[in-house]
C-alpha atoms as a PDB file:
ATOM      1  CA  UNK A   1    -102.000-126.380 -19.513  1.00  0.00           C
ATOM      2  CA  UNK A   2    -102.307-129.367 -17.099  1.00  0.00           C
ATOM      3  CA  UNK A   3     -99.609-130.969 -19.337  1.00  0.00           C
ATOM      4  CA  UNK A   4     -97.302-128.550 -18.489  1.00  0.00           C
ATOM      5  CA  UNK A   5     -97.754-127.801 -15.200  1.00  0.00           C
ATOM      6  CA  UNK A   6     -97.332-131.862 -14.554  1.00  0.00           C
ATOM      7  CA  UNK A   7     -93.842-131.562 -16.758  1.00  0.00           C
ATOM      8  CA  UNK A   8     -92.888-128.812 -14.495  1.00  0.00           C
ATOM      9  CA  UNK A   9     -93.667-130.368 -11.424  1.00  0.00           C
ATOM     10  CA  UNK A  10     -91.853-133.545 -12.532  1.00  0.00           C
ATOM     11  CA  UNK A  11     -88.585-131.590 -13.601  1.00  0.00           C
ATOM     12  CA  UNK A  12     -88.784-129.683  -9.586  1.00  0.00           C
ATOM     13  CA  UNK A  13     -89.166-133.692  -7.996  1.00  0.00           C
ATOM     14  CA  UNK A  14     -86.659-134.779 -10.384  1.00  0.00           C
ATOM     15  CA  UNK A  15     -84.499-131.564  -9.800  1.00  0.00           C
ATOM     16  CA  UNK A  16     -84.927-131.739  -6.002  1.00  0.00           C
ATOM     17  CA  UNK A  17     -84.169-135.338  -5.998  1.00  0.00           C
ATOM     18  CA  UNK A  18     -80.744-134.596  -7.196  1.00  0.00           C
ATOM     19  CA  UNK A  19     -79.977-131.756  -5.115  1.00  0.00           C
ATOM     20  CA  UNK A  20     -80.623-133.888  -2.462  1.00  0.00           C
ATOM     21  CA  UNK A  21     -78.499-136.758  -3.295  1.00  0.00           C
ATOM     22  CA  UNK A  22     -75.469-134.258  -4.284  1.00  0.00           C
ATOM     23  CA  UNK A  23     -75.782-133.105  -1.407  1.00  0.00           C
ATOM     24  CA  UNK A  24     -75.380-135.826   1.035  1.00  0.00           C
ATOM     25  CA  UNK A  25     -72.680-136.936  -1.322  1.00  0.00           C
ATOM     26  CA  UNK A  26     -70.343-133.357  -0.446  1.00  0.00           C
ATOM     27  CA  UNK A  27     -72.001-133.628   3.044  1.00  0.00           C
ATOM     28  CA  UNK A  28     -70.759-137.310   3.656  1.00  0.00           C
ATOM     29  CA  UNK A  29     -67.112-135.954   2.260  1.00  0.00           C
ATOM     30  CA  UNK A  30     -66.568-133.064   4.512  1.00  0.00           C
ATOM     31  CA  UNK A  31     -67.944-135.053   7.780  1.00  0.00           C
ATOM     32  CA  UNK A  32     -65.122-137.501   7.525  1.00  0.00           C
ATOM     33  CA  UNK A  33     -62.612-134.743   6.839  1.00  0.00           C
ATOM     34  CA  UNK A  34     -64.069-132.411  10.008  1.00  0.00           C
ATOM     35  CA  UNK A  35     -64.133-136.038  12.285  1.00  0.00           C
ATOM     36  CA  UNK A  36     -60.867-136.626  11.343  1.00  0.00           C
ATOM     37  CA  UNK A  37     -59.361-133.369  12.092  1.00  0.00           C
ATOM     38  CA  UNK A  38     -61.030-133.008  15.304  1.00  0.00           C
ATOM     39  CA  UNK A  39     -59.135-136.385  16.351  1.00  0.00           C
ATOM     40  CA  UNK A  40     -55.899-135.271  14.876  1.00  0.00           C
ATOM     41  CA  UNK A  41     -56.450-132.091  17.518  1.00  0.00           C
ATOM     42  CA  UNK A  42     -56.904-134.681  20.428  1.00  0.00           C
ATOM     43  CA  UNK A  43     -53.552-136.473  19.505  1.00  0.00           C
ATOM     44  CA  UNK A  44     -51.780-137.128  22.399  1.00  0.00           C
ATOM     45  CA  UNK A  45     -48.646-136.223  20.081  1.00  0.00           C
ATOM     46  CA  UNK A  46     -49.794-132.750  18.508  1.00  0.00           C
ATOM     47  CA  UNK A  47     -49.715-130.296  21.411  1.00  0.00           C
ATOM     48  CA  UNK A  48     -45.881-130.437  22.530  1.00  0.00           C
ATOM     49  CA  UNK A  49     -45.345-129.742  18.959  1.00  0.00           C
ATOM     50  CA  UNK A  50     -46.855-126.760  20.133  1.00  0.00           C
ATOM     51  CA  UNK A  51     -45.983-125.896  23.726  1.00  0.00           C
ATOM     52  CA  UNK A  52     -42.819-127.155  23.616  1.00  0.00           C
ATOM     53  CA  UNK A  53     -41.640-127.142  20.399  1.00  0.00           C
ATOM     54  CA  UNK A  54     -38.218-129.204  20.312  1.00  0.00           C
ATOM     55  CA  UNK A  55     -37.072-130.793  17.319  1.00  0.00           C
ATOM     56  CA  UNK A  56     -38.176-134.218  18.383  1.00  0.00           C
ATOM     57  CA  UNK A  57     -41.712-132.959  19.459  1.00  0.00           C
ATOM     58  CA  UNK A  58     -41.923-131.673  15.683  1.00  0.00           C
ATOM     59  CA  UNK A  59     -41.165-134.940  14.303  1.00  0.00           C
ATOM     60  CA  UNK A  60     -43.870-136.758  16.329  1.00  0.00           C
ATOM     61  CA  UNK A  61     -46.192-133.865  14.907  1.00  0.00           C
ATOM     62  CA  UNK A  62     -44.958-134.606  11.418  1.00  0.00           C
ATOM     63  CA  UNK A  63     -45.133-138.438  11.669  1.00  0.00           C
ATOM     64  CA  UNK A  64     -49.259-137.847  12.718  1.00  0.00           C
ATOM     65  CA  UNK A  65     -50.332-135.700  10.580  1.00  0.00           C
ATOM     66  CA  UNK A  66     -48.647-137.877   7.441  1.00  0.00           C
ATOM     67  CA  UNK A  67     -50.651-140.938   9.112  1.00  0.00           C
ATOM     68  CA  UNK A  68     -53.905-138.770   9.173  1.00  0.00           C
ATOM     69  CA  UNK A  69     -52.941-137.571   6.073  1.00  0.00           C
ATOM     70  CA  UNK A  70     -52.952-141.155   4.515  1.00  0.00           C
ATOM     71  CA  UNK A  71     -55.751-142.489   6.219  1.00  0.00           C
ATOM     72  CA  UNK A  72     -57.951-139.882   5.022  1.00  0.00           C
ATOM     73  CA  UNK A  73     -56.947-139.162   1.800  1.00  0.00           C
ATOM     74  CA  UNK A  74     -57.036-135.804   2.454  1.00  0.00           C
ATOM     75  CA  UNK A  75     -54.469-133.112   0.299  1.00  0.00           C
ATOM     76  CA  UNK A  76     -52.943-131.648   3.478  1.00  0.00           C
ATOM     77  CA  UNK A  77     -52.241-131.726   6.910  1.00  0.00           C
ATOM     78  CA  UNK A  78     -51.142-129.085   9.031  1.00  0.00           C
ATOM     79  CA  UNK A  79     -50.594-127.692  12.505  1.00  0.00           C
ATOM     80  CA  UNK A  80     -51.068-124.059  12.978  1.00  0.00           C
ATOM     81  CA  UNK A  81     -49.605-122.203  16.112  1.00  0.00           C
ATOM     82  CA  UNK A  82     -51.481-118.750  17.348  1.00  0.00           C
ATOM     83  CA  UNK A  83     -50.531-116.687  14.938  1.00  0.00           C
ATOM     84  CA  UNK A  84     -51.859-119.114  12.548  1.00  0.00           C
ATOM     85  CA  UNK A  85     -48.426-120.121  11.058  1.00  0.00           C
ATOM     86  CA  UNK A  86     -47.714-123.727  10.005  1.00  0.00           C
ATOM     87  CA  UNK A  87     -44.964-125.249  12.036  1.00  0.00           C
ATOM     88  CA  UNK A  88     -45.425-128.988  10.955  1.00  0.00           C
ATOM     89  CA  UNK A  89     -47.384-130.326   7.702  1.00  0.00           C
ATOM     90  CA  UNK A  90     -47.860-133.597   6.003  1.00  0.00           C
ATOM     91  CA  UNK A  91     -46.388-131.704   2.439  1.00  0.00           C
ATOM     92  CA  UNK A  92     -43.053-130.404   4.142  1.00  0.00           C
ATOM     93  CA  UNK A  93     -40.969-132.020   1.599  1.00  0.00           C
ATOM     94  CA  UNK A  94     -42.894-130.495  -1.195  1.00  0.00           C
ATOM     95  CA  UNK A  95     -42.113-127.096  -3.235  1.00  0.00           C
ATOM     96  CA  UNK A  96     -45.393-125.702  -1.672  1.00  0.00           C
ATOM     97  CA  UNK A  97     -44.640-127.154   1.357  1.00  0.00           C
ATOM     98  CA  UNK A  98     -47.031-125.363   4.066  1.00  0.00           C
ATOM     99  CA  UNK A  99     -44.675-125.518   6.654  1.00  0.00           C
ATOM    100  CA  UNK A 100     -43.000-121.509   7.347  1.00  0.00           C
ATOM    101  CA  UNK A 101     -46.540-120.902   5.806  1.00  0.00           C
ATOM    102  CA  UNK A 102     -49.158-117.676   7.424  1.00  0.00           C
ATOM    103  CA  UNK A 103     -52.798-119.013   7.545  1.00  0.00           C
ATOM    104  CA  UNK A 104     -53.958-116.063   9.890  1.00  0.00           C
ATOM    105  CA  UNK A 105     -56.132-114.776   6.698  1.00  0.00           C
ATOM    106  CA  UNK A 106     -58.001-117.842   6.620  1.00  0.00           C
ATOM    107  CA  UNK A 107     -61.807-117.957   8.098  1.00  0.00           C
ATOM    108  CA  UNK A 108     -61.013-121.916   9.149  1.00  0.00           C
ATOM    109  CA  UNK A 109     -58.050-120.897  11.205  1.00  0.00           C
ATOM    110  CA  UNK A 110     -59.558-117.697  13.029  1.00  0.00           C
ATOM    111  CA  UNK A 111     -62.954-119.882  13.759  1.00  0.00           C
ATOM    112  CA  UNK A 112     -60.834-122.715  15.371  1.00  0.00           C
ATOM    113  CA  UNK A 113     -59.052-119.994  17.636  1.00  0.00           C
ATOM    114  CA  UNK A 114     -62.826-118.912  18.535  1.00  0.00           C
ATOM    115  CA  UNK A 115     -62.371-122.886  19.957  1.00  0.00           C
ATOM    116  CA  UNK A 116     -64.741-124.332  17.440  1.00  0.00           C
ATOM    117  CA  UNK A 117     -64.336-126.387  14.272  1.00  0.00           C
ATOM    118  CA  UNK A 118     -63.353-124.068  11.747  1.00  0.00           C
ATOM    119  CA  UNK A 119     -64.347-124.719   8.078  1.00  0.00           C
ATOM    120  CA  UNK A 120     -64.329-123.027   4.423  1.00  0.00           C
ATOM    121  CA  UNK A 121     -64.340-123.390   0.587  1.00  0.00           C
ATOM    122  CA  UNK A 122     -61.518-121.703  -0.913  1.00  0.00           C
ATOM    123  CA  UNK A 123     -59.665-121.651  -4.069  1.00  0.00           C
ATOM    124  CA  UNK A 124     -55.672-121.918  -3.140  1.00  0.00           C
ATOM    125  CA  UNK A 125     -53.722-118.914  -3.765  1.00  0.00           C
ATOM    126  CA  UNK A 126     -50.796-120.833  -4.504  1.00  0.00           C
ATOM    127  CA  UNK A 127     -52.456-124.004  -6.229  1.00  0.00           C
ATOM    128  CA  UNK A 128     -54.918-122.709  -7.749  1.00  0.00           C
ATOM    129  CA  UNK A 129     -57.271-125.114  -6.729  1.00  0.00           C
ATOM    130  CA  UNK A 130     -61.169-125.055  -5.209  1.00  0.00           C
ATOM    131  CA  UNK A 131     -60.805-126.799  -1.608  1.00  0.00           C
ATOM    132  CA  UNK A 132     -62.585-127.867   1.480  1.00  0.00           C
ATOM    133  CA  UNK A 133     -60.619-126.643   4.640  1.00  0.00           C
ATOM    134  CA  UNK A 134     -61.540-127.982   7.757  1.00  0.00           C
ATOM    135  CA  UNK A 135     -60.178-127.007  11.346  1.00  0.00           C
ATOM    136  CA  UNK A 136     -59.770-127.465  14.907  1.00  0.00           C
ATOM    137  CA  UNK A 137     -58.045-126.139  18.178  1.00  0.00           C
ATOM    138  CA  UNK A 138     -55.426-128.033  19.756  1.00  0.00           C
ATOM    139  CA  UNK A 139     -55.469-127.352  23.940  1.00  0.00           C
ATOM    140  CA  UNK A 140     -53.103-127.738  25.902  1.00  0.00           C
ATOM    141  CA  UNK A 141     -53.504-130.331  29.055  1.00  0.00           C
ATOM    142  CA  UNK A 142     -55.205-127.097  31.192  1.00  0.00           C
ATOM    143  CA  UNK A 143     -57.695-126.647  28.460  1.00  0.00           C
ATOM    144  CA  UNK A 144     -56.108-123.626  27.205  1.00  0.00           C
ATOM    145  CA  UNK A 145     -56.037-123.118  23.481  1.00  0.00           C
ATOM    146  CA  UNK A 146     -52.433-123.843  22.161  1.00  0.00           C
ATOM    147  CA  UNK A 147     -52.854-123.929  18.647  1.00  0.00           C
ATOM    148  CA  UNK A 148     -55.082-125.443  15.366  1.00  0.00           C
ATOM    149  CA  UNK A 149     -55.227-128.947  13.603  1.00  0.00           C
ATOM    150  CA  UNK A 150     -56.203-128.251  10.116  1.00  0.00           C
ATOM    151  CA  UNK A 151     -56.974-130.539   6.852  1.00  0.00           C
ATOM    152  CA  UNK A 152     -57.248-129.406   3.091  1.00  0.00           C
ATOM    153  CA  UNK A 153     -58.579-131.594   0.596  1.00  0.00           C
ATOM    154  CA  UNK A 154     -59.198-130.688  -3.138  1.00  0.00           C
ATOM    155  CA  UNK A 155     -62.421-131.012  -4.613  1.00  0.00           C
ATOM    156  CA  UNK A 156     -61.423-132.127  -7.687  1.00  0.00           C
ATOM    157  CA  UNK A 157     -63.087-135.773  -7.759  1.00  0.00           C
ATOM    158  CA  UNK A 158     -66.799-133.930  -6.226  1.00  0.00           C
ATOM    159  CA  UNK A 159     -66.132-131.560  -9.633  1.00  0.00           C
ATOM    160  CA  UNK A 160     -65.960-135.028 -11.486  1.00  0.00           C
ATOM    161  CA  UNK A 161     -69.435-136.209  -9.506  1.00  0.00           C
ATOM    162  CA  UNK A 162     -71.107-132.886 -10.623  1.00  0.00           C
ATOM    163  CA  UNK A 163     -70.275-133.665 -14.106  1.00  0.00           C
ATOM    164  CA  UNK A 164     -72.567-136.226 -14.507  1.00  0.00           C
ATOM    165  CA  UNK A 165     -75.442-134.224 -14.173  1.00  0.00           C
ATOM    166  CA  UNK A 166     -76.194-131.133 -16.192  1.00  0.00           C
ATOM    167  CA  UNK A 167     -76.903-127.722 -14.602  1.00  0.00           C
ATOM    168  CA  UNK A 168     -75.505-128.934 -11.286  1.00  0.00           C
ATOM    169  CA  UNK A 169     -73.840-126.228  -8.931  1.00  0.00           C
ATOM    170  CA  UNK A 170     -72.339-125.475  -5.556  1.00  0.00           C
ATOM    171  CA  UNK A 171     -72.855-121.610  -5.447  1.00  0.00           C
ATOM    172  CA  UNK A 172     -71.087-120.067  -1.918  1.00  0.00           C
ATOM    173  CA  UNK A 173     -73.173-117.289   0.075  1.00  0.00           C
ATOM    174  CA  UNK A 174     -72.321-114.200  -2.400  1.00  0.00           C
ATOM    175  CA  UNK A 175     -73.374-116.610  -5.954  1.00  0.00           C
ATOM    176  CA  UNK A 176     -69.647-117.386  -7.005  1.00  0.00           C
ATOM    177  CA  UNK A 177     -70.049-120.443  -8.885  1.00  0.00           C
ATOM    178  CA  UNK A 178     -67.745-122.558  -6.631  1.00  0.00           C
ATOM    179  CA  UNK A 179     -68.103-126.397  -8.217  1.00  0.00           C
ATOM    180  CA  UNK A 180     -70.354-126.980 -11.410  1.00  0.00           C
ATOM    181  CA  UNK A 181     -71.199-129.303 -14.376  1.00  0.00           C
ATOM    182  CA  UNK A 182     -70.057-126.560 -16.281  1.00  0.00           C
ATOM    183  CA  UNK A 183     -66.172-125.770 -16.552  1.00  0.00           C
ATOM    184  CA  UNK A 184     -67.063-122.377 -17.906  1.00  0.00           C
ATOM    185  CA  UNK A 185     -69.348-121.482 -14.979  1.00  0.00           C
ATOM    186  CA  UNK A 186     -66.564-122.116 -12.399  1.00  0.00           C
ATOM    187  CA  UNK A 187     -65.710-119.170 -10.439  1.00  0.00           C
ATOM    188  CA  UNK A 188     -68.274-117.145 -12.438  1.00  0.00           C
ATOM    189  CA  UNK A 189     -70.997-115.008 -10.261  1.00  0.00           C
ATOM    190  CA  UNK A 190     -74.675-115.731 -10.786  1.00  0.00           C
ATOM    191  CA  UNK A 191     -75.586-111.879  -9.658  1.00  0.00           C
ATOM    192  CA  UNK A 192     -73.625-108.648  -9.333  1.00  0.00           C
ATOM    193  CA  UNK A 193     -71.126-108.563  -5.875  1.00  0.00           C
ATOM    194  CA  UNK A 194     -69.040-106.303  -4.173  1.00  0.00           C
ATOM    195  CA  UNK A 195     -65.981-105.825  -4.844  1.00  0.00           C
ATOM    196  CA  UNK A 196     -64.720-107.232  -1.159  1.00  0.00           C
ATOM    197  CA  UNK A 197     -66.690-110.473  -2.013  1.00  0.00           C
END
């Protein structure tokens, strides 16, 4: 009795413990991403990409987000105009290459418009892969909301950090398995959903 219930409590301190610590590990990860896309948004260089729009202005666009891109290690950089299509992106000379690319489905994009960061886990439709998103509107000189700064970055290495520990999940809001220490739990559900979710 009072064996067990002290072996229980232990595994819940224990168990809480690591939550917590995983935790501030994928917090830690997605602040730097949503800092650093909230300064690419402020570049002095980003908005005539978007008001103006001149072949030059683009290039200027390009050059930042590949420096942003760098500096944070992020997957991909991007600048989305109103309708939420990429007209510059740090992986332009790629196959995928966002640029020509519609992001008007994504929740990051329409929350930026809203003239907030924008944010999301998502698995690539292209790729294939589970990723952070992170947003943020670009306005014009006036204030007025000319467009969206976004950042993608693959989860792949926080997927390695779960690994270490066993029975260790990120579950989104309708229990889809989204990162675990389980390959064969990814993308599973932990409870019956709609069909929309």
């Amino acid at each position: 009795g009072a064996l067990c219930e002290q072996a229980r409590q232990d595994l819940v301190r224990d168990g809480e413990a690591l939550a917590l610590t995983i935790s501030i590990h994928l917090n830690s990860a997605c602040d730097r991403i949503r800092g650093g896309v909230r300064a690419l948004a402020g570049s002095p260089w980003i908005t005539p990409a978007l008001t103006d729009g001149r072949a030059i202005d683009l290039e200027h666009a390009n050059t930042v987000l590949d420096l942003y891109n760098a500096s944070l290690n992020v997957t991909v950089s991007y600048l989305l105009d109103l309708r939420g299509l990429a007209i510059a992106s740090s992986n332009r000379h790629a196959p995928n290459s966002y640029t020509g690319r519609s992001f008007s489905h994504h929740p990051h994009f329409r929350e930026a418009l809203q003239g907030l960061g924008g944010e999301d886990f998502s698995v690539g439709r292209i790729s294939g892969r589970r990723a952070f998103y992170a947003s943020f509107p670009v306005r014009d000189p006036a204030g007025k909301i000319v467009g969206v700064a976004a950042m993608r970055k693959d989860l792949d290495i926080a997927e390695t950090f779960f690994s270490k520990y066993p029975h260790c999940y990120f579950v989104d809001p309708n229990g889809i398995v989204f990162l675990a220490s389980r390959p064969d739990m990814v993308l599973k559900s932990l409870w019956p959903v709609t069909e929309k979710a």
